[in-house]
PDB file of N, CA and C in Angstrom:
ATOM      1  N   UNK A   1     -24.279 156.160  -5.511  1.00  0.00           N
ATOM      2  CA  UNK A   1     -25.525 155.515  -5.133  1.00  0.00           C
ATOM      3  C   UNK A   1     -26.015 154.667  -6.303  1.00  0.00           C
ATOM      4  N   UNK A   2     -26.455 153.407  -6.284  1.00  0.00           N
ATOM      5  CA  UNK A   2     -27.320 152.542  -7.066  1.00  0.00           C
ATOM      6  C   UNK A   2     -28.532 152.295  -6.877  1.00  0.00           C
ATOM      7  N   UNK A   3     -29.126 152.470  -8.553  1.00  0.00           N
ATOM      8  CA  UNK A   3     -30.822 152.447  -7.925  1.00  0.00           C
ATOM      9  C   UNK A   3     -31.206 150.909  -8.710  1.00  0.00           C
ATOM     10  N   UNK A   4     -31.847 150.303  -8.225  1.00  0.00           N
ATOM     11  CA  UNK A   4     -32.266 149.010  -8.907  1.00  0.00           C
ATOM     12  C   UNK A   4     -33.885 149.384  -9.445  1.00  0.00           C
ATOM     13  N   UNK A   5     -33.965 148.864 -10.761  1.00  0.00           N
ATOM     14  CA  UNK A   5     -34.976 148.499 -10.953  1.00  0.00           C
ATOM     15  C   UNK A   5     -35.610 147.767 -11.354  1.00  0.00           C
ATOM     16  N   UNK A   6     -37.175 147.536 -11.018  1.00  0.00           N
ATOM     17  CA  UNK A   6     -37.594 146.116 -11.678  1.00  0.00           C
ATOM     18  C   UNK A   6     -37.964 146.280 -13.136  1.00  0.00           C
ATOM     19  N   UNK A   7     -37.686 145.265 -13.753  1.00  0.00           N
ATOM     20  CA  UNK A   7     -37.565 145.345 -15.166  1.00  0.00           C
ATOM     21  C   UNK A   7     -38.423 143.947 -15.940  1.00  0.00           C
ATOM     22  N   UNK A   8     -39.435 143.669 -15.029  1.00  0.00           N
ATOM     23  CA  UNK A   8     -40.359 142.629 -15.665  1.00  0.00           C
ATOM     24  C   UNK A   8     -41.176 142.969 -14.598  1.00  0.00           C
ATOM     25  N   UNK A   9     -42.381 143.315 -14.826  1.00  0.00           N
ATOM     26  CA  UNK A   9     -43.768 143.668 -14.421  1.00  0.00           C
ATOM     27  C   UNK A   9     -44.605 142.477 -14.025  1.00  0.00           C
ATOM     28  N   UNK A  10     -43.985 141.318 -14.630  1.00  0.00           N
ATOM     29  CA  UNK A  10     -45.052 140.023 -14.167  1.00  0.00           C
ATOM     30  C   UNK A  10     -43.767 138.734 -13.571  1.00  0.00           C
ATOM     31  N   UNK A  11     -43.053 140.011 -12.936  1.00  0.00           N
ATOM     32  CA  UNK A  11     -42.049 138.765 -11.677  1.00  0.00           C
ATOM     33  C   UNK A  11     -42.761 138.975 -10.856  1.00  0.00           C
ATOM     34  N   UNK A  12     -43.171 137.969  -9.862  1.00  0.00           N
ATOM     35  CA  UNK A  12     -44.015 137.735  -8.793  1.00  0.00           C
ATOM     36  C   UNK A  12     -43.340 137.525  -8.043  1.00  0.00           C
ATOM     37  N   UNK A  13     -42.048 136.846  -7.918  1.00  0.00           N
ATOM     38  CA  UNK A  13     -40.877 136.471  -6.702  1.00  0.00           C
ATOM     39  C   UNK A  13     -40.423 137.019  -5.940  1.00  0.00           C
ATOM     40  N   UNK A  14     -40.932 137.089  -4.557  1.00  0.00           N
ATOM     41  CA  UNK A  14     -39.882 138.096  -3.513  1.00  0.00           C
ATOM     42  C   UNK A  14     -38.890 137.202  -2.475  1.00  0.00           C
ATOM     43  N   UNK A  15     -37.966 137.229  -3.146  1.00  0.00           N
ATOM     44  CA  UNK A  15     -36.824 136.906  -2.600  1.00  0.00           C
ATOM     45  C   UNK A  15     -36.328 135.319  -2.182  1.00  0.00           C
ATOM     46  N   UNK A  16     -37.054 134.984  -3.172  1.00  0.00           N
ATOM     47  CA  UNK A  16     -37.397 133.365  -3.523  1.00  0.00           C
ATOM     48  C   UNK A  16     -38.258 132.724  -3.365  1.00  0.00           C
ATOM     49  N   UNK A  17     -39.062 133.654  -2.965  1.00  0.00           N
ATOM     50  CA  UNK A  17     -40.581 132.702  -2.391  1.00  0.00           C
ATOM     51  C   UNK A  17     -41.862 133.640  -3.360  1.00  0.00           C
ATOM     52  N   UNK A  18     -43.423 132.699  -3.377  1.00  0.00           N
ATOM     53  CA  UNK A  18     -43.875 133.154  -3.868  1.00  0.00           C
ATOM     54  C   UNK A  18     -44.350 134.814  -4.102  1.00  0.00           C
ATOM     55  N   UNK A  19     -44.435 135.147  -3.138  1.00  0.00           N
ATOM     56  CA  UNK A  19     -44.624 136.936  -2.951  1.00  0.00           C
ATOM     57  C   UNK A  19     -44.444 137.092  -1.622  1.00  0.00           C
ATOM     58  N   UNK A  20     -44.535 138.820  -1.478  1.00  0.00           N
ATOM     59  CA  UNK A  20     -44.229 139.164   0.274  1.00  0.00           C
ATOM     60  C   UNK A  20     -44.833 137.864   1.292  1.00  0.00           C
ATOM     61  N   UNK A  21     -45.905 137.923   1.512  1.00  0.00           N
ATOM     62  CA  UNK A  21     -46.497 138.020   2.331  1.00  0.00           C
ATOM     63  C   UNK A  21     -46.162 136.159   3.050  1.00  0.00           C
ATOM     64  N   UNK A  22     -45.692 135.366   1.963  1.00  0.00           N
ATOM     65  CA  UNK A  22     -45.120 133.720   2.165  1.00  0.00           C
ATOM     66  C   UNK A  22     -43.737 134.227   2.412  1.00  0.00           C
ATOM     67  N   UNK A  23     -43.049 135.281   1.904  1.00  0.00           N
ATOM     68  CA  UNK A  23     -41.769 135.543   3.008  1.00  0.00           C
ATOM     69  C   UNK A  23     -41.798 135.987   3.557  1.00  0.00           C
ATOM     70  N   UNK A  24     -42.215 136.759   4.088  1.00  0.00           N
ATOM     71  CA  UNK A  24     -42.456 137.387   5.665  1.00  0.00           C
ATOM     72  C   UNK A  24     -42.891 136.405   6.964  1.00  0.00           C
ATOM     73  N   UNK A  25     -43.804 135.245   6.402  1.00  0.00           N
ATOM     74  CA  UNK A  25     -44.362 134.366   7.169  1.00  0.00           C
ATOM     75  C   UNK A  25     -43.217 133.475   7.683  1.00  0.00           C
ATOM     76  N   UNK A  26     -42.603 132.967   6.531  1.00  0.00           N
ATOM     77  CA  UNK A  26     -41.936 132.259   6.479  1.00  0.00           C
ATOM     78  C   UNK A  26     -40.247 132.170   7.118  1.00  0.00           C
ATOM     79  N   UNK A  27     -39.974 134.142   6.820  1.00  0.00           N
ATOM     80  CA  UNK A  27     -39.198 134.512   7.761  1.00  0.00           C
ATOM     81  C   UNK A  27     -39.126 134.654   9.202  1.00  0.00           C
ATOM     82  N   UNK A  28     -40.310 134.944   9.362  1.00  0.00           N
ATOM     83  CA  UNK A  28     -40.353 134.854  10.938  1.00  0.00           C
ATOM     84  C   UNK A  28     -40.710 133.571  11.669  1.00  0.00           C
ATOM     85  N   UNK A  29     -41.301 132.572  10.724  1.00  0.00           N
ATOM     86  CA  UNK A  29     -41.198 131.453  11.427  1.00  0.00           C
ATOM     87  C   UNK A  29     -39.619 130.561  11.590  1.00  0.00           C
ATOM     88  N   UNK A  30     -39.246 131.198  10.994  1.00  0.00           N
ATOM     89  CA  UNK A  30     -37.700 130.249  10.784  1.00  0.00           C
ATOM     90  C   UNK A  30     -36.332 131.661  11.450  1.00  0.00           C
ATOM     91  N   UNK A  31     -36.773 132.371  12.000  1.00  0.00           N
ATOM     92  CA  UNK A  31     -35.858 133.427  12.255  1.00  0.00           C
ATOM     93  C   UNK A  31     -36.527 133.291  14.442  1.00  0.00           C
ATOM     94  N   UNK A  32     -37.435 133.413  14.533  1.00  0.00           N
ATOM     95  CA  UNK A  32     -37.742 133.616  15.816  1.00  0.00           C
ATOM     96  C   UNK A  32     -37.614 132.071  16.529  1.00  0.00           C
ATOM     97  N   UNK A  33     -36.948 131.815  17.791  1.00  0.00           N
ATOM     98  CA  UNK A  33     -36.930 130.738  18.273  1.00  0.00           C
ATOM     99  C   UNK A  33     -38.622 130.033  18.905  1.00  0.00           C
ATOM    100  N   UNK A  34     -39.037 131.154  19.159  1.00  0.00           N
ATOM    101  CA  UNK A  34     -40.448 130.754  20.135  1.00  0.00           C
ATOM    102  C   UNK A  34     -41.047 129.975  18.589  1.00  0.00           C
ATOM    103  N   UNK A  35     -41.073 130.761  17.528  1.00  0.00           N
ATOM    104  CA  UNK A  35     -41.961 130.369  16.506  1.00  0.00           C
ATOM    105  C   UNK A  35     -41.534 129.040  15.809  1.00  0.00           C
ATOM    106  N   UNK A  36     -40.496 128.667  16.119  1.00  0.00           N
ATOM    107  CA  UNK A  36     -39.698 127.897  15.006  1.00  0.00           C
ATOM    108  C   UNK A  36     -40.369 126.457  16.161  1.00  0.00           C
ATOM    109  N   UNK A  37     -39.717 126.876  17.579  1.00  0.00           N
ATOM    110  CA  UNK A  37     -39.865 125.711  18.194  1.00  0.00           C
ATOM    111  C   UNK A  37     -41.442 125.400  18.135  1.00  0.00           C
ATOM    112  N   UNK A  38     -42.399 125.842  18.148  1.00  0.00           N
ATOM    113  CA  UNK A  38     -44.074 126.084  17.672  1.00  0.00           C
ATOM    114  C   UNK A  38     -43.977 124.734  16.683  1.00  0.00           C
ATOM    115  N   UNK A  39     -43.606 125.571  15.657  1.00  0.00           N
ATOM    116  CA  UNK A  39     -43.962 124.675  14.439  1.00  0.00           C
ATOM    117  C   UNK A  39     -43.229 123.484  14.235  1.00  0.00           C
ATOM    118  N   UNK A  40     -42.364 123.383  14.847  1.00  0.00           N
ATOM    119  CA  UNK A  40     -41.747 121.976  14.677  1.00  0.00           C
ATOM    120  C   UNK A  40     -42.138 120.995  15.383  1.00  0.00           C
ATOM    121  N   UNK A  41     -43.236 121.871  16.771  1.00  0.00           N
ATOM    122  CA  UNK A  41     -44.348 120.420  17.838  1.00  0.00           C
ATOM    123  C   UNK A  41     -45.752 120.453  16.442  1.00  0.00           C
ATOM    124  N   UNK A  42     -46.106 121.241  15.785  1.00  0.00           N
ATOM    125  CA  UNK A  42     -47.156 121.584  15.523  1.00  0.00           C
ATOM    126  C   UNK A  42     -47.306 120.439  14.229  1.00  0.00           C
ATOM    127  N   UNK A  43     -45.950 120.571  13.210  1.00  0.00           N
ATOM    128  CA  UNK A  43     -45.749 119.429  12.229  1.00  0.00           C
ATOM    129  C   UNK A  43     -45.989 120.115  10.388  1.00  0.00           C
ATOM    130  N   UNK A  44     -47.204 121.537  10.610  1.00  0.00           N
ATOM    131  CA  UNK A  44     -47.550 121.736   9.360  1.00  0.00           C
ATOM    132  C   UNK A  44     -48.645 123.302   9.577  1.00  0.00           C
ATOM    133  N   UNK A  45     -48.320 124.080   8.439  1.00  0.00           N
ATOM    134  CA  UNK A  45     -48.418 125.046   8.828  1.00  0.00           C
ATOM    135  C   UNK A  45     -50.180 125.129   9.372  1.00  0.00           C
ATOM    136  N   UNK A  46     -50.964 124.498   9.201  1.00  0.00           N
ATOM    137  CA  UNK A  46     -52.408 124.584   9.278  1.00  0.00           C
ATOM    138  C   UNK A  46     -52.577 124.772  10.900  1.00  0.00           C
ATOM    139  N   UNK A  47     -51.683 123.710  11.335  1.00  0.00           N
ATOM    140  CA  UNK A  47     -52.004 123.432  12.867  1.00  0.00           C
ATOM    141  C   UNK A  47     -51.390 124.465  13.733  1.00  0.00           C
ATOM    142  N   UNK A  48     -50.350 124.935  13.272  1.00  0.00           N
ATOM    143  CA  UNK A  48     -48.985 125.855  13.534  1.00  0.00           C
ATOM    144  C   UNK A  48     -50.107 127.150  13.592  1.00  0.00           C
ATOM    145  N   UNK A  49     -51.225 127.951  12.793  1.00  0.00           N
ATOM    146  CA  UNK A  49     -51.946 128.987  12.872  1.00  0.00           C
ATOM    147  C   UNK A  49     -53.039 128.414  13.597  1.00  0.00           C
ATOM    148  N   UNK A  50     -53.556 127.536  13.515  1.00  0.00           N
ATOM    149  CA  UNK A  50     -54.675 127.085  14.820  1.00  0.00           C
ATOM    150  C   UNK A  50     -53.917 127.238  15.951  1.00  0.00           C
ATOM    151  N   UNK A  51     -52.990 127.046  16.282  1.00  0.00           N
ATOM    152  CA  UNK A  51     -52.147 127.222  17.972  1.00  0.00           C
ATOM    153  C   UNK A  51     -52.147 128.830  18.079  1.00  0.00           C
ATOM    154  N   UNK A  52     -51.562 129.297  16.888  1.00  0.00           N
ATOM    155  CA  UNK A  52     -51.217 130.811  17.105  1.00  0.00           C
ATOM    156  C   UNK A  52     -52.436 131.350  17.971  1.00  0.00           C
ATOM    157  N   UNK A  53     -53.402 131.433  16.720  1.00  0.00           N
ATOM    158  CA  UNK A  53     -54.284 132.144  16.830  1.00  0.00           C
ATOM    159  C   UNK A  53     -55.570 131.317  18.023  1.00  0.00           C
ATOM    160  N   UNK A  54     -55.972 130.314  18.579  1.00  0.00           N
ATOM    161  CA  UNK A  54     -56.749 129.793  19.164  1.00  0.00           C
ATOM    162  C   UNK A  54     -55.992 129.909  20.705  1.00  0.00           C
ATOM    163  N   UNK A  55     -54.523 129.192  20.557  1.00  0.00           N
ATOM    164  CA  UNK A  55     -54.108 129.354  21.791  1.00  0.00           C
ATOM    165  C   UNK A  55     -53.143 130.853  22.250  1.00  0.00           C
ATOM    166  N   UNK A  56     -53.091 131.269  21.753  1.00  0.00           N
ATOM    167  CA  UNK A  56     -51.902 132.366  22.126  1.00  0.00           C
ATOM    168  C   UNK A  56     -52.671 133.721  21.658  1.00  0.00           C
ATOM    169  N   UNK A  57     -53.955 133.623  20.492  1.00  0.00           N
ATOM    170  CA  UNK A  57     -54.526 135.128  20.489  1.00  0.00           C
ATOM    171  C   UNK A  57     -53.317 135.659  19.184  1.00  0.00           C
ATOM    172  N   UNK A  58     -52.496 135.096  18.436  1.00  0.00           N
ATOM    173  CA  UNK A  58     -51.565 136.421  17.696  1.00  0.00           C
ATOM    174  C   UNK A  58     -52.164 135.387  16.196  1.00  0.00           C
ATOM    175  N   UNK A  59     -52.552 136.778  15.601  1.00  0.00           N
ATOM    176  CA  UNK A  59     -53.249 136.577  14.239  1.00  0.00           C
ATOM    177  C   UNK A  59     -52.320 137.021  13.172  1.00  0.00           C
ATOM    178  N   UNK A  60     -51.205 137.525  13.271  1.00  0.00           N
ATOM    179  CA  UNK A  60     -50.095 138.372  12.381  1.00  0.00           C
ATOM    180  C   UNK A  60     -48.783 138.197  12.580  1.00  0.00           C
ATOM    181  N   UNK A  61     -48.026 137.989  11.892  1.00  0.00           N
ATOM    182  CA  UNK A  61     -46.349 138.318  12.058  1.00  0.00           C
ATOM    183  C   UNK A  61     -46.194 140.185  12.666  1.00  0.00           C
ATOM    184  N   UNK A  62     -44.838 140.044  13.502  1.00  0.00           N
ATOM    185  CA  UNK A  62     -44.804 141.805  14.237  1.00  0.00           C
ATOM    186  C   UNK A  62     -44.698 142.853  12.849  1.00  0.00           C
ATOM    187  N   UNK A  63     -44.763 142.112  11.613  1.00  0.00           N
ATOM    188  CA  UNK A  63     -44.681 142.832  10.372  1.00  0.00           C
ATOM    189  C   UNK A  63     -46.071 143.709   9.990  1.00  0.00           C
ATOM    190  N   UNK A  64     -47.103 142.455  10.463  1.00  0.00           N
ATOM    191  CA  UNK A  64     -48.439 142.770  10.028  1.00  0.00           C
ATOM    192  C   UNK A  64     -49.244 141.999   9.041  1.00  0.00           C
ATOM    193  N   UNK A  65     -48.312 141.137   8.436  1.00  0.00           N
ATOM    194  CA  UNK A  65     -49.029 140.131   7.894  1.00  0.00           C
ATOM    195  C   UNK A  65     -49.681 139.100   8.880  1.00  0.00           C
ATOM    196  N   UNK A  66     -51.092 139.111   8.412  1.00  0.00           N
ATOM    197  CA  UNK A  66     -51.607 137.973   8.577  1.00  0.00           C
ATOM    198  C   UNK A  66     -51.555 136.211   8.510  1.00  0.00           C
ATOM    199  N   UNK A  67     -51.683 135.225   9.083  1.00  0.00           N
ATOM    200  CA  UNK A  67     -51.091 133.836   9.005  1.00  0.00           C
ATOM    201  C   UNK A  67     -52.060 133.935   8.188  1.00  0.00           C
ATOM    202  N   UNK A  68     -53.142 134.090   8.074  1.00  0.00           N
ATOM    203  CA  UNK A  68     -54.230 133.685   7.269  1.00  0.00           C
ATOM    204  C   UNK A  68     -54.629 134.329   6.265  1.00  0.00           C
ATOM    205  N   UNK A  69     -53.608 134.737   5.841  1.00  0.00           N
ATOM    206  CA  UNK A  69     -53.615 135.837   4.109  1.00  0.00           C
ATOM    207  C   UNK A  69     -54.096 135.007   3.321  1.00  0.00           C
ATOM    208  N   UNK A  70     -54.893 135.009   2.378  1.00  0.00           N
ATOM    209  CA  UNK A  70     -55.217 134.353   1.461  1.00  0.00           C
ATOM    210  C   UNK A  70     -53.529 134.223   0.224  1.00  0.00           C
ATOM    211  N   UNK A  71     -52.675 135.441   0.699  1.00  0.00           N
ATOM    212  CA  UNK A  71     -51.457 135.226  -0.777  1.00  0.00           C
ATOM    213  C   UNK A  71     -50.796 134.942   0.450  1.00  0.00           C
ATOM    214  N   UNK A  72     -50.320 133.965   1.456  1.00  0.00           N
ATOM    215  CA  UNK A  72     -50.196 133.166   2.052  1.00  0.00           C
ATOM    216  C   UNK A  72     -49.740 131.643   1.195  1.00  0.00           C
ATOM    217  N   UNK A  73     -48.569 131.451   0.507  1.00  0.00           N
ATOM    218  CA  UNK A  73     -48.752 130.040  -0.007  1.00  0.00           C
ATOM    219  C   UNK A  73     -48.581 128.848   0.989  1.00  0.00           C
ATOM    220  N   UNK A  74     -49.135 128.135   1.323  1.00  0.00           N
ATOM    221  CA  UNK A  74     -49.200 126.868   2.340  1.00  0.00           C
ATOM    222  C   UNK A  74     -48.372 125.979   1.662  1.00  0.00           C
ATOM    223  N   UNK A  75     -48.757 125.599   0.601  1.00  0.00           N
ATOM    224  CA  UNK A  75     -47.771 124.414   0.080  1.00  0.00           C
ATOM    225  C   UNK A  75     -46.647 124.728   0.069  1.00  0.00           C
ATOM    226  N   UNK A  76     -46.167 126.406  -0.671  1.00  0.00           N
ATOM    227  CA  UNK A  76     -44.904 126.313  -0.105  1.00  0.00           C
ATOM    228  C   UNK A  76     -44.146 126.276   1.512  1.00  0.00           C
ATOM    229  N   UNK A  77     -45.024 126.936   2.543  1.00  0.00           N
ATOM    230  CA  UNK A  77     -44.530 126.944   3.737  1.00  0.00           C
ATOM    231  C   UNK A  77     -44.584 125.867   4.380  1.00  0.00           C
ATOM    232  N   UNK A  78     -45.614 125.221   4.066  1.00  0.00           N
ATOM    233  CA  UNK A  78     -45.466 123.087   4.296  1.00  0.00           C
ATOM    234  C   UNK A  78     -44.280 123.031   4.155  1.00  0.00           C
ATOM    235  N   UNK A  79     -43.845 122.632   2.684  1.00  0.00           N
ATOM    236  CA  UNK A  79     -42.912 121.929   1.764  1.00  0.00           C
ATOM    237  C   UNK A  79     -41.547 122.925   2.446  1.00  0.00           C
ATOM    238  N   UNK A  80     -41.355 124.034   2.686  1.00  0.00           N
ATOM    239  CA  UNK A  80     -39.943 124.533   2.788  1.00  0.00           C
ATOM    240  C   UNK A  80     -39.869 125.073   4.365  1.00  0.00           C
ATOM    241  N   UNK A  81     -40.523 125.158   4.631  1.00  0.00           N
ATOM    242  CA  UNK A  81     -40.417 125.808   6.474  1.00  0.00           C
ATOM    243  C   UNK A  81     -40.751 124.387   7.185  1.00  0.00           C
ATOM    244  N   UNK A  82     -41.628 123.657   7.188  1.00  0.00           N
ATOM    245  CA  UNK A  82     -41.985 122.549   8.144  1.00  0.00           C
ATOM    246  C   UNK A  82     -41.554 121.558   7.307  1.00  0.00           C
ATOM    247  N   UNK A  83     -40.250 121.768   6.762  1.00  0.00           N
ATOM    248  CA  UNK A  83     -39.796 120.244   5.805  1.00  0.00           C
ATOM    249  C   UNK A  83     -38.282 120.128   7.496  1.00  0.00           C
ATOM    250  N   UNK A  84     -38.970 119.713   8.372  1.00  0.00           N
ATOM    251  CA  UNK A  84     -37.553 119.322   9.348  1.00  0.00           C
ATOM    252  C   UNK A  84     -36.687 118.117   8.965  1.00  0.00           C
TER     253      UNK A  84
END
């Protein structure tokens, strides 16, 4: 068995993105077809959570994160998820 550990206390990076909660978002927008096809009419993530949540009622990824997390990075999910 291998145990990993973290060995810098002020890495912030989960799994290339700024922290959980911009990969989780970011995973499920680019992993689920309903969501992907969403955001690619929608153009940018701002409008992409106004649809969610105004038209469809879903405020969270099935993870539990919130679209509207404040540790939510937008610029990155602009720039790398809605870069079609």
């Amino acid at each position: 068995m291998t145990t990993t550990f973290q060995t810098n206390l002020t890495d912030t990076f989960y799994n290339g993105w700024t922290n959980y909660e911009t990969w989780n978002v970011a995973l499920w927008i680019q992993n689920d077809e309903g969501l992907y096809n969403l955001a690619r009419e929608c153009g940018d993530y701002q409008t992409f959570v106004s649809y969610l949540i105004n038209d469809y009622g879903v405020n969270e990824t099935p993870d539990g994160v919130r679209y509207t997390d404040r540790k939510v990075n937008v610029i990155e999910i602009n720039s790398d998820v809605f870069d079609f």
